[in-house]
Protein backbone atom coordinates (compact mmCIF):
# COMPACT_ATOMS: atom_id res chain seq x y z
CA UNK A 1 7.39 69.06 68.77
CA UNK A 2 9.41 66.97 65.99
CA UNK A 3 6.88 64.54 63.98
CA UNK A 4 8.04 61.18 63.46
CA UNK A 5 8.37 59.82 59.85
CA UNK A 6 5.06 57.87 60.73
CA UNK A 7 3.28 60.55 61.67
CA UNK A 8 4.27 62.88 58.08
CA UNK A 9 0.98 63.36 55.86
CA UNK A 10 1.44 60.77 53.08
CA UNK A 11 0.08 62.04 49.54
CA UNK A 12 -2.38 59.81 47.27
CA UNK A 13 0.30 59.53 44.78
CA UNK A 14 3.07 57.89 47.54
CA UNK A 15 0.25 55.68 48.66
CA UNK A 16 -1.02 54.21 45.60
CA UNK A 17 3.12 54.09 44.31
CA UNK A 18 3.78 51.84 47.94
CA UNK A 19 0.40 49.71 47.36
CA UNK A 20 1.86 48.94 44.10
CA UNK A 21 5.11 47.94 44.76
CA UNK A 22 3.44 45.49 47.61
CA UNK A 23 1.56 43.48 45.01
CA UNK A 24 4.51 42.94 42.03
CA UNK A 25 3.37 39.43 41.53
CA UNK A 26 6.85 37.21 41.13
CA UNK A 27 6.33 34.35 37.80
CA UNK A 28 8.19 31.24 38.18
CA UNK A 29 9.07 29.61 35.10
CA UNK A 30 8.01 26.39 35.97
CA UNK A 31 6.47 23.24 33.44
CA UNK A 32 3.69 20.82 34.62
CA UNK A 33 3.65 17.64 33.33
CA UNK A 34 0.85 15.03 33.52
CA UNK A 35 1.53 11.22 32.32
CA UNK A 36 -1.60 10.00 30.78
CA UNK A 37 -2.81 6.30 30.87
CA UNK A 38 -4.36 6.73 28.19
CA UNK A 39 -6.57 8.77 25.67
CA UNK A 40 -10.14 7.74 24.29
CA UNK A 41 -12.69 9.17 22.03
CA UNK A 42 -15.98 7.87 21.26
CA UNK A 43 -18.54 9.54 19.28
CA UNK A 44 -21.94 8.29 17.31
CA UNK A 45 -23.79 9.43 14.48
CA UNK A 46 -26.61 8.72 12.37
CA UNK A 47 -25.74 8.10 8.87
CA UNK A 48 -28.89 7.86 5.96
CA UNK A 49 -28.37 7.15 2.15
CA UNK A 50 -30.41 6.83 -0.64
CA UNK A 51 -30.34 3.54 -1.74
CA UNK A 52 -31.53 3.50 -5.18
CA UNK A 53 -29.19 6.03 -6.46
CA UNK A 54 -26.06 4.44 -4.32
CA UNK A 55 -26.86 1.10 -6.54
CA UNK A 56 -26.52 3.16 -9.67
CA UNK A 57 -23.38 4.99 -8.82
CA UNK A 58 -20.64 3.83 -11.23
CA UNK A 59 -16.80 4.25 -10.74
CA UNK A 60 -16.50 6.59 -13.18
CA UNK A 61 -18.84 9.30 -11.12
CA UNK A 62 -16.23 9.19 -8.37
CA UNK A 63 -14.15 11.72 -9.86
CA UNK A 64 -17.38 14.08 -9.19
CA UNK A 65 -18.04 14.49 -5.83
CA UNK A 66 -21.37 15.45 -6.45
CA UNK A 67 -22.33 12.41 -7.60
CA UNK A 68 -21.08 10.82 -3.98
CA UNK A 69 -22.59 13.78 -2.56
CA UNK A 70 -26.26 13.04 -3.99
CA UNK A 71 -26.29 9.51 -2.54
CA UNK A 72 -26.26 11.15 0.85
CA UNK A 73 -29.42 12.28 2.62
CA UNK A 74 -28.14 12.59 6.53
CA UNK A 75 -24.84 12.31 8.20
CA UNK A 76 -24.72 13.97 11.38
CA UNK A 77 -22.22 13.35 14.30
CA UNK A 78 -25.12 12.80 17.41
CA UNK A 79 -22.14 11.93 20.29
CA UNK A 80 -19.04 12.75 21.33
CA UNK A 81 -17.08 11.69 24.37
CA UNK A 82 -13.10 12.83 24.83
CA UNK A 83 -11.49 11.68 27.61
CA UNK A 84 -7.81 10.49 29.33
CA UNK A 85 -6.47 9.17 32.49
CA UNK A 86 -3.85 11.13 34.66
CA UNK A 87 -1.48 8.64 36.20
CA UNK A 88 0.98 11.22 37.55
CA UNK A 89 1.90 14.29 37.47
CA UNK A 90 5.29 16.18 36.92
CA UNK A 91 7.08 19.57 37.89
CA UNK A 92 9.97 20.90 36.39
CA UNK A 93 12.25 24.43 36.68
CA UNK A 94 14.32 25.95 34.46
CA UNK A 95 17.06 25.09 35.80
CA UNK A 96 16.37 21.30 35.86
CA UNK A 97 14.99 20.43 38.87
CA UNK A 98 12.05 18.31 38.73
CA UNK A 99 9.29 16.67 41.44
CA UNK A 100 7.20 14.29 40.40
CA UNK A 101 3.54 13.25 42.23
CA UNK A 102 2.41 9.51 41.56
CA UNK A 103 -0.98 9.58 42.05
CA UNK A 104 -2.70 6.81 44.41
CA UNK A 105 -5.47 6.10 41.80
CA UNK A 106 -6.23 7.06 38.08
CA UNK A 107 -7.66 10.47 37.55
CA UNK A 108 -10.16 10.28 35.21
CA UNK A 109 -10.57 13.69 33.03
CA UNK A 110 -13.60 14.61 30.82
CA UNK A 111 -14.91 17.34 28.78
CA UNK A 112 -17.91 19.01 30.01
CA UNK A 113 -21.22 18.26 28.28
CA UNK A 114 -21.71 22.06 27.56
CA UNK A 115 -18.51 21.78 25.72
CA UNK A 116 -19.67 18.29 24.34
CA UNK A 117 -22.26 19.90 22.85
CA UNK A 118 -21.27 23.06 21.20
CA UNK A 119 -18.66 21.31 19.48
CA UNK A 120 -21.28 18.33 18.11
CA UNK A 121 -23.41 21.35 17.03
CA UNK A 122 -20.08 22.87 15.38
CA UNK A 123 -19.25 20.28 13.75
CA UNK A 124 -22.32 18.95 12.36
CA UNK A 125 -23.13 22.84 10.90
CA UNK A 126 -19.32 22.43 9.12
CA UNK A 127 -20.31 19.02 7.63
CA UNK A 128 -23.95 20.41 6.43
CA UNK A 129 -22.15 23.33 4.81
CA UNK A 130 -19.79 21.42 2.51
CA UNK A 131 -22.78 18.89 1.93
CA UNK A 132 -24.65 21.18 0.56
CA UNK A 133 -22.33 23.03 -1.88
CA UNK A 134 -21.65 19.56 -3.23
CA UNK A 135 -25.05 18.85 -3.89
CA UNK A 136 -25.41 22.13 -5.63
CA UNK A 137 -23.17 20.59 -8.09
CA UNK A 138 -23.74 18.68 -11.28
CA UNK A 139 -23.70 15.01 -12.11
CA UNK A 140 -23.78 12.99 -15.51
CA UNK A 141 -25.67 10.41 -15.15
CA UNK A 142 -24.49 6.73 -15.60
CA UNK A 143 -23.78 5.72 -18.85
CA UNK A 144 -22.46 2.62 -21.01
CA UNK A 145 -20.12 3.72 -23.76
CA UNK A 146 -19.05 0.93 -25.97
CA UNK A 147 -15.31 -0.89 -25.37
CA UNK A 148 -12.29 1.34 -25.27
CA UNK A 149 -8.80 -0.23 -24.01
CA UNK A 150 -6.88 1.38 -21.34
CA UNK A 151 -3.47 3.83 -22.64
CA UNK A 152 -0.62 3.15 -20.25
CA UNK A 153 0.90 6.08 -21.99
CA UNK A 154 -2.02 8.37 -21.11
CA UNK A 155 -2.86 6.72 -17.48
CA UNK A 156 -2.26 9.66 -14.75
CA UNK A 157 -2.56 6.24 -12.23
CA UNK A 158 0.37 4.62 -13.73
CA UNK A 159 2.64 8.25 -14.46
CA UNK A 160 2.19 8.80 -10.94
CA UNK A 161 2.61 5.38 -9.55
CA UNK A 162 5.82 5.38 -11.63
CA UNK A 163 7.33 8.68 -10.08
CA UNK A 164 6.69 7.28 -6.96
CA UNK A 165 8.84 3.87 -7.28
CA UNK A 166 11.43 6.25 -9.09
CA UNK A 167 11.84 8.53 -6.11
CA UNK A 168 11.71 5.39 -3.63
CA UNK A 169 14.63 4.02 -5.78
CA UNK A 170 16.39 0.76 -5.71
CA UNK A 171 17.78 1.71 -2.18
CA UNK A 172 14.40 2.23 -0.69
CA UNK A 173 13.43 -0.94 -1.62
CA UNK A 174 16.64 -2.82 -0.40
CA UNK A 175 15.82 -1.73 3.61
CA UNK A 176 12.46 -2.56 2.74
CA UNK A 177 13.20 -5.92 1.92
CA UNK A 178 15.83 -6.43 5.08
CA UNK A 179 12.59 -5.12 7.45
CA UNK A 180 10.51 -7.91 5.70
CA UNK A 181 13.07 -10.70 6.13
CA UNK A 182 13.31 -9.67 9.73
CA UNK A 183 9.69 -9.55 10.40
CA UNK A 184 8.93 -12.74 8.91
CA UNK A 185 12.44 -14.68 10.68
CA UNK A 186 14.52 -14.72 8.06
CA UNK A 187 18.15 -12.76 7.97
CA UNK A 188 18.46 -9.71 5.89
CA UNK A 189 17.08 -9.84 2.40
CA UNK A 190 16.01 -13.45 2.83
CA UNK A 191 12.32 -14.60 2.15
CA UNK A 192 11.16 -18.70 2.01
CA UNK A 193 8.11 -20.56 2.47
CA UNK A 194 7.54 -23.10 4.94
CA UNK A 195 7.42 -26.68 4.45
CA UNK A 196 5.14 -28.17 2.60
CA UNK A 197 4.09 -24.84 0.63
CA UNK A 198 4.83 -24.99 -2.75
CA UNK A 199 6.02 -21.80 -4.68
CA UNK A 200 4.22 -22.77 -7.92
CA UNK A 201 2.71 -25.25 -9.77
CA UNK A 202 2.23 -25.16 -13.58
CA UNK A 203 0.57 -27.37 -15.73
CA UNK A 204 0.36 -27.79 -19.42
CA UNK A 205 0.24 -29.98 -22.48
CA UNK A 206 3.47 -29.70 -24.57
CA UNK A 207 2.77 -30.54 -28.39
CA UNK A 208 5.63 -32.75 -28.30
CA UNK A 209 5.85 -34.57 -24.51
CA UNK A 210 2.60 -34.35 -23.79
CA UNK A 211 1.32 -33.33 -20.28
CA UNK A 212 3.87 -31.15 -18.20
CA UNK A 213 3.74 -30.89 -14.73
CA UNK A 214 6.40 -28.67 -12.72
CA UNK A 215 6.04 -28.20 -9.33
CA UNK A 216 8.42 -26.09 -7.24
CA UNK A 217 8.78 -26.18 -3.29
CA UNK A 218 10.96 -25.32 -0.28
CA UNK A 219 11.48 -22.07 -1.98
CA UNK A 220 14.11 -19.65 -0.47
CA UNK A 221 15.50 -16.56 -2.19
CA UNK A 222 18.36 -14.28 -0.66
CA UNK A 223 19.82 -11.05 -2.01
CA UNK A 224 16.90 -9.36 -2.41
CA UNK A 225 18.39 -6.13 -0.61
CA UNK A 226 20.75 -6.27 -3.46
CA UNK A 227 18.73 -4.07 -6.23
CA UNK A 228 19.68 -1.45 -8.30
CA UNK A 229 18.55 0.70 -11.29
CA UNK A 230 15.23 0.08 -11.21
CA UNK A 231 12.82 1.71 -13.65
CA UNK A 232 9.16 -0.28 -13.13
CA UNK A 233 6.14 0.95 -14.73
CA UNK A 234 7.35 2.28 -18.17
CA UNK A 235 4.90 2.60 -20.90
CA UNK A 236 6.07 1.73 -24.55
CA UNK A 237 5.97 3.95 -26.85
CA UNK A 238 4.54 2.29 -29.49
CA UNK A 239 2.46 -0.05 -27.55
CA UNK A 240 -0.75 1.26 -25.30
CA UNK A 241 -1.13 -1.73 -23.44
CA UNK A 242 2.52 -2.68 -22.85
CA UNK A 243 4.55 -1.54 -19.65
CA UNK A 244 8.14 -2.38 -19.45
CA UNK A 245 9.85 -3.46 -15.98
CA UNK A 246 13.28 -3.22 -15.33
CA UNK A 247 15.04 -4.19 -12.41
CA UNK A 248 19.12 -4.95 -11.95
CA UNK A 249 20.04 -7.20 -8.77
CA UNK A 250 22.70 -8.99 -7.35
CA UNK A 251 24.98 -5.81 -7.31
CA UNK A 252 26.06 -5.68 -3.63
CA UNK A 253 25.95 -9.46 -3.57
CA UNK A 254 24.58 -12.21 -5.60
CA UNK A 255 20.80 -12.59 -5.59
CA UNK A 256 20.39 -16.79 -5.16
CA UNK A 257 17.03 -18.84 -5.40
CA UNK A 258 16.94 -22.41 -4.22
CA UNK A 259 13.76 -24.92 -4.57
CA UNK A 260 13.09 -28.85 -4.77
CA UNK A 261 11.74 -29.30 -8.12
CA UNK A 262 9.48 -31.52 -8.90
CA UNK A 263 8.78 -32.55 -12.80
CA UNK A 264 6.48 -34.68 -14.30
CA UNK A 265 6.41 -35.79 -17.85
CA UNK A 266 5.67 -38.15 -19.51
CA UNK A 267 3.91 -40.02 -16.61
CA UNK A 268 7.66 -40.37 -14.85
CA UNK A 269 7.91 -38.14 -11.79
CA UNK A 270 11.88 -36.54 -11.48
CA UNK A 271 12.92 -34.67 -8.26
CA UNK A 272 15.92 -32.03 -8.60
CA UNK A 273 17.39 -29.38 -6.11
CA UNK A 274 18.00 -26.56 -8.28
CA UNK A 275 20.57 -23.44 -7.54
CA UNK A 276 20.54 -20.16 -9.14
CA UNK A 277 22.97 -17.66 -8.02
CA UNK A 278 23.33 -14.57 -10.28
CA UNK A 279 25.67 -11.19 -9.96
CA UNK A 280 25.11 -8.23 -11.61
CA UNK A 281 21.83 -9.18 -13.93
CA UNK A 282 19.21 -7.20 -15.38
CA UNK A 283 15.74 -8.18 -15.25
CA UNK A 284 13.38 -7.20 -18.05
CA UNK A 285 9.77 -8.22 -18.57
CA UNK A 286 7.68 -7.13 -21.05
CA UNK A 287 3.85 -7.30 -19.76
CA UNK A 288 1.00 -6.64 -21.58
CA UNK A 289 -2.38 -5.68 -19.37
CA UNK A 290 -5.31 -4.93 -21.25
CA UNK A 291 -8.10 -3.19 -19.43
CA UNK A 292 -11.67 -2.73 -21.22
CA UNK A 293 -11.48 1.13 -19.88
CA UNK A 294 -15.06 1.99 -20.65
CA UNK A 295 -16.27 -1.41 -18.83
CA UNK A 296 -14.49 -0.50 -15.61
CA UNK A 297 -16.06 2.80 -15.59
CA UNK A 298 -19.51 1.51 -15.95
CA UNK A 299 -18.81 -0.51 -13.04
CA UNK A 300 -21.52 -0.20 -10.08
CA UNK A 301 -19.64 1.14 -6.84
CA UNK A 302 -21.10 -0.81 -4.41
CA UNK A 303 -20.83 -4.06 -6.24
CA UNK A 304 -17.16 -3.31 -6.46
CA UNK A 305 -16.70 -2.80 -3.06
CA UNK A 306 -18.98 -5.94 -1.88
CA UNK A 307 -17.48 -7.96 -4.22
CA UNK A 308 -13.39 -6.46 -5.54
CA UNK A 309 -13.09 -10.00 -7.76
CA UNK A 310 -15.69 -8.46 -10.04
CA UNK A 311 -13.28 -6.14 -11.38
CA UNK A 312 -11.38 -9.02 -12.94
CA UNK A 313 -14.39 -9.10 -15.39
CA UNK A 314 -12.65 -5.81 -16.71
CA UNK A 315 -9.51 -7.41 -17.49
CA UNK A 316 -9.39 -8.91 -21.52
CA UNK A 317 -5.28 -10.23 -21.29
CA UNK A 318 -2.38 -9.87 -19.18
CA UNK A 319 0.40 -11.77 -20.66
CA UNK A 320 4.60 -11.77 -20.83
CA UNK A 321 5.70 -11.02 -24.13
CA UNK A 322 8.67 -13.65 -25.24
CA UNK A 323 11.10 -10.43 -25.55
CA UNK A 324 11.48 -11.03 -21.73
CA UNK A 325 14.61 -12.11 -20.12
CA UNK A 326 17.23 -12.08 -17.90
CA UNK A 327 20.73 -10.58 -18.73
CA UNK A 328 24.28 -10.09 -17.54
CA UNK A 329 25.90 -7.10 -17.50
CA UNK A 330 29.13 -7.26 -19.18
CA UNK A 331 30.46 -4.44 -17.86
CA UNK A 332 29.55 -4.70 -14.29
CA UNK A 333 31.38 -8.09 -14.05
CA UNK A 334 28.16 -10.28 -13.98
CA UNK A 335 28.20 -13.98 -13.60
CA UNK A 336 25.51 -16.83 -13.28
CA UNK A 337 25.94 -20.37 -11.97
CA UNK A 338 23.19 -22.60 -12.19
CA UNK A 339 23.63 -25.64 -10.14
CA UNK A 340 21.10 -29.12 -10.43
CA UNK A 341 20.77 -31.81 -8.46
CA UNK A 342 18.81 -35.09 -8.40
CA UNK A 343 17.77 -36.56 -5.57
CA UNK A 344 19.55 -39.91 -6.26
CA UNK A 345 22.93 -38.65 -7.52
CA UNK A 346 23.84 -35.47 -5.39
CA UNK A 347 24.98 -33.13 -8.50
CA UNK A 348 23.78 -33.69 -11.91
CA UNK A 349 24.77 -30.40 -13.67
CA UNK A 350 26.87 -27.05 -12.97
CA UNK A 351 26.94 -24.54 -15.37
CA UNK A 352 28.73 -20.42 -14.57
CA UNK A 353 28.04 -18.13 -17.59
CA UNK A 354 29.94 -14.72 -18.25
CA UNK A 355 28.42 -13.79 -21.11
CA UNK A 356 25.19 -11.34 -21.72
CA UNK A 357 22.65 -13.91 -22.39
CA UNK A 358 21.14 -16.59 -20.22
CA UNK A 359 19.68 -18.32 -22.81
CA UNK A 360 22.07 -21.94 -21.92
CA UNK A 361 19.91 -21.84 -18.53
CA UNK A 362 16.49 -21.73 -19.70
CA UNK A 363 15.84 -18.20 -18.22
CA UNK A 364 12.57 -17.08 -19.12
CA UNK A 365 12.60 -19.07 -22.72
CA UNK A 366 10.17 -18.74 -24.85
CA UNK A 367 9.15 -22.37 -23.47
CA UNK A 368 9.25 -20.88 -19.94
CA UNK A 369 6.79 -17.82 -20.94
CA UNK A 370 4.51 -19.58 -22.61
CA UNK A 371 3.85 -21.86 -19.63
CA UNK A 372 3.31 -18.73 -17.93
CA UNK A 373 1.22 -16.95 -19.85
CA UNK A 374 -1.29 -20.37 -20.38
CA UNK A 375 -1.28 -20.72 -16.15
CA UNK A 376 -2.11 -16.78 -16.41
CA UNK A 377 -4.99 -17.20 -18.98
CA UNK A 378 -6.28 -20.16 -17.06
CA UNK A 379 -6.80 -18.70 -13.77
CA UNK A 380 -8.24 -15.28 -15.61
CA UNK A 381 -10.96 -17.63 -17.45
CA UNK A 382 -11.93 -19.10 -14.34
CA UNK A 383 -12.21 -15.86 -12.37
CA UNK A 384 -14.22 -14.26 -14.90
CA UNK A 385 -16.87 -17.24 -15.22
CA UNK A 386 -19.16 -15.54 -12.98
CA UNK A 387 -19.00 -12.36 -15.28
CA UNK A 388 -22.38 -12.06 -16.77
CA UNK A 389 -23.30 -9.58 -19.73
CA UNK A 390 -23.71 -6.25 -18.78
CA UNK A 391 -27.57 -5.96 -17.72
CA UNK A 392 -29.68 -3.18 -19.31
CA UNK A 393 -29.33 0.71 -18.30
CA UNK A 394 -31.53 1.44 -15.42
CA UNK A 395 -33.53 4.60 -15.66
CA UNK A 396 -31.78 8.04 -14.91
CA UNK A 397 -31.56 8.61 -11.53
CA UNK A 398 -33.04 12.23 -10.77
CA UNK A 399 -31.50 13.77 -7.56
């Protein structure tokens, strides 16, 4: 007899090679997709702090955060909920073709509490960790050192604050300013108040005319997308409490500021549409801020933070020094044109300038900063009425 290829004895080695051909499993390179509704998270914790030593914290003690650290006697996270809703869901092959499943009604997804809870516990073991190694640390307590005046020159707030307008640049602002204008209504590097809103109102006593009223309103300034070379934030030399700002505009077109002026002097009331359209100009202001450096250290944290007017109380002058002013540059072609109107004759005065000073239009004069600067001291005396002399040091606080 002749045995059929059925009937030949098969080897272990042939039968385990066949079984294992059979079961080559075949991957599909296929991407699921699901389209969420949305995505929440809600968690809860309890949160504990020692009172008496978060009323002595001062501002200085921030920079030690063993000092925040010390305030704290429990913070742990007691809750945590993640969860989204599947609206539909999405195939898709590699070679583009795509089914997609809406689904009838949202699917609601959740993590499990297991997993709920080892990642509270996680988390809460993390936090104690770092709590503890800042406790550990060392903190001064609060002290009261006698007046020292902010450095400019020395400030690490105002080197960095600098660098950071410098690498902005002039440009950065510009698109700034056209997403302003369009977000408030306006058309690109345009900004106005509405009706009825007055820009500013100054009063004084002038030694010669007596009282001085100057109110400005239905203010509207264009060209402000038209900056360049702008240096802000430069501490003089010489000077610890003076920081220079310069700022060019008008250079891709002219930067123009209308108002209705309103003047009274001399108990007569006189009502003038005013034009100022300059090209090419160079703004430079001189301001002097003087900060009482050891004061604002010594101030309490959470008064600060229930009551941010109090660090006013800090502030001994901020003023414009008369060096300030507005120039044209020469060599960049600039031009001004001042234009005045009262509101009985339609044009009263027109005056263009070429040259490199803007003194002929009364451009931050002398007269000018000095109405200023008594509107600025004004408001700073009222605001720091409610300062009160610094109370007595509290004991040491003892962690």
């Amino acid at each position: 007899q002749t045995a059929t290829a059925s009937q030949l004895p098969v080897s272990a080695e042939q039968r385990a090679g066949k079984e294992k051909a059979a079961s080559v499993v075949t991957l599909l390179p296929l991407t699921l997709a699901a389209d969420l509704a949305s995505v929440g998270m809600r968690a809860a914790m309890r949160l504990a702090l020692n009172q008496s030593s978060l009323n002595s914290l001062q501002l200085r003690q921030l920079v030690n955060s063993s000092c925040l650290a010390h305030t704290l006697v429990l913070a742990q996270l007691t809750k945590l909920e993640l969860g989204a809703s599947v609206r539909a869901l999405s195939v898709r092959g590699d070679k583009g073709e795509a089914a997609s499943l809406a689904l009838p009604h949202a699917l609601t997804l959740s993590i499990p509490r297991s997993l709920e809870t080892w990642i509270v516990g996680s988390l809460n073991a993390m936090s104690d960790g770092v709590v503890r190694r800042w406790q550990r640390g060392e903190c001064a307590p609060a002290s009261w050192p006698p007046p020292s005046v902010v450095d400019w020159r020395q400030s690490p707030l105002v080197s960095s604050a600098s660098r950071a307008l410098a690498e902005f640049g002039a440009d950065g602002v510009n698109g700034l300013m056209d997403k302003l204008s369009r977000l408030a209504g306006f058309p690109n590097g345009t900004l106005g108040l509405p009706a009825g809103l007055d820009a500013f109102s100054v009063r004084t006593v002038d030694e010669l005319v007596g009282p001085l009223v100057v109110r400005a309103s239905q203010f509207s300034i264009s060209g402000l997308d038209s900056l360049f070379d702008m240096a802000l934030l430069q501490p003089d030399e010489s000077d610890p409490t003076l920081l220079h700002f310069n700022l060019g505009f008008g250079g891709a077109r002219p930067l123009a500021i209308s108002t209705d002026l309103v003047v009274q002097l001399a108990g007569d009331t006189h009502e003038f549409d005013v034009i100022l359209a300059l090209r090419d100009a160079m703004l430079h202001v001189d301001t002097r801020i003087e900060i009482d450096e050891a004061a604002l250290g010594s101030m309490p944290v959470l008064a600060t933070l229930l009551d941010p007017a109090s660090l006013l109380c800090t502030l001994n002058e901020i003023s414009i020094s008369s060096d300030s002013k507005i120039s044209l540059l020469s060599a960049r072609g600039g031009r001004a044109h001042l234009s005045v109107g009262s509101r009985k004759q339609r044009t009263l005065a027109t005056v263009s300038s070429a040259s490199s000073s803007l003194a002929t239009l009364g451009v931050l004069q002398p007269g000018l900063v000095t109405m200023l600067n008594d509107e600025m001291y004004t408001r700073l005396k009222r605001a720091k009425a409610p300062c009160a002399a610094p109370p007595p040091p509290p004991p040491p606080f003892a962690p």
